[in-house]
Protein backbone atom coordinates (compact mmCIF):
# COMPACT_ATOMS: atom_id res chain seq x y z
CA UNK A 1 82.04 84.67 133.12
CA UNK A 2 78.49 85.07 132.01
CA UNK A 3 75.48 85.32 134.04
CA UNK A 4 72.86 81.98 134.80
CA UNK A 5 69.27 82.49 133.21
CA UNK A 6 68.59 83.26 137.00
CA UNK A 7 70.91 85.96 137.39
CA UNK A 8 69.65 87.04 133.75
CA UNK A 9 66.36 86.99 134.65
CA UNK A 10 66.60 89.10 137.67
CA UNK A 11 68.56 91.91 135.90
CA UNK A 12 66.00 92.32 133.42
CA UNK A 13 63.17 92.22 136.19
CA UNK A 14 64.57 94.93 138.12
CA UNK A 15 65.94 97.00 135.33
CA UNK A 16 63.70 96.47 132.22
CA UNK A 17 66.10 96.38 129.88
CA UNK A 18 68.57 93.63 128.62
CA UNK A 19 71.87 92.85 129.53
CA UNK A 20 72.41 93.22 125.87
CA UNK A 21 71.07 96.65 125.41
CA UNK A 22 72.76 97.68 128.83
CA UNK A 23 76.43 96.56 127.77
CA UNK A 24 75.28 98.79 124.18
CA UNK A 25 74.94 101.63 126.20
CA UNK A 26 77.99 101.13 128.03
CA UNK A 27 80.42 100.59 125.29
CA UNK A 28 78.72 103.50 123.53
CA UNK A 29 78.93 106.18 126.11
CA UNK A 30 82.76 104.24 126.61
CA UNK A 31 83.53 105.54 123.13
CA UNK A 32 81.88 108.75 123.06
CA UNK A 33 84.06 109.90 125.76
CA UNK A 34 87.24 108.85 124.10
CA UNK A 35 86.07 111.06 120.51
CA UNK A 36 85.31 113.88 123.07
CA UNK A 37 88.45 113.62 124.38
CA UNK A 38 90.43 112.92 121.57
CA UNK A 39 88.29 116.38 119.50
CA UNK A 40 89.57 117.95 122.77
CA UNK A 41 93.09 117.18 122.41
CA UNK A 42 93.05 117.62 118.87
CA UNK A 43 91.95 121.38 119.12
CA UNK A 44 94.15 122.04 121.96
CA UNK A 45 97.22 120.66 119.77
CA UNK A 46 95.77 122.68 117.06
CA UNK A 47 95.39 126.03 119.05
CA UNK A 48 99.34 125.50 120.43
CA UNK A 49 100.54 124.94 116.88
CA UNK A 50 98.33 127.88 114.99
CA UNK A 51 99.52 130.00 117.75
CA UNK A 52 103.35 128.97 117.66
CA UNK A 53 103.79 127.49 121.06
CA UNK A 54 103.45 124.04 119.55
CA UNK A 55 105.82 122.83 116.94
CA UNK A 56 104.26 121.05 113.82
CA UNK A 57 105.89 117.57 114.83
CA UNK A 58 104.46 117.64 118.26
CA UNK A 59 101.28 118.36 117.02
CA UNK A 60 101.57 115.63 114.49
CA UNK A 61 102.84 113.36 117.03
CA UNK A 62 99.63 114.02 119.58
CA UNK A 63 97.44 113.42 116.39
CA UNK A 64 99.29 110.04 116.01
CA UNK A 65 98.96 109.34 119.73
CA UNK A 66 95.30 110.20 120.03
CA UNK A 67 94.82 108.05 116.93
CA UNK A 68 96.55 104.79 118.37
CA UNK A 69 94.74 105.01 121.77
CA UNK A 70 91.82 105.40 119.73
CA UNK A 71 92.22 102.36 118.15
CA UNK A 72 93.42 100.25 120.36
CA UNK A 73 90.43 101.30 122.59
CA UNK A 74 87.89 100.46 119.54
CA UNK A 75 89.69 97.38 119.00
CA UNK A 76 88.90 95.81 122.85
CA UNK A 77 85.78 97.60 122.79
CA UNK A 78 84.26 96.70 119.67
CA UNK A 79 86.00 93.19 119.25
């Protein structure tokens, strides 16, 4: 559903920005979470692995995990 010129109007009145540039923040800070999270998951798998508490096909398997979600997130983000 997208917003009347009215409705568009008033948004950019009372923020001073465009809807455009606010759902470009949005998605961006969206994403930047997910790469944080995904670095963070990464090392983690990496510290249990280099340390011998992880074995080297769950690590691979969290890397493949963290990959999917990340593209499937990119996909109905960016799409």
């Amino acid at each position: 559903m997208s917003m009347t010129d009215a409705q568009t109007a008033a948004f950019q009145n009372a923020s001073g920005f465009s809807t455009q540039s606010s759902s470009t923040l949005w998605i961006s800070m969206v994403l930047v979470l997910a790469l944080l999270w995904c670095a963070w998951v990464m090392w983690t798998a990496y510290r249990g692995w280099a340390t011998g508490n992880v074995r080297f096909g769950a690590f691979g398997g969290s890397a493949a995990r963290v990959l999917l979600t990340l593209l499937i997130l990119m996909f109905f983000t960016l799409a």
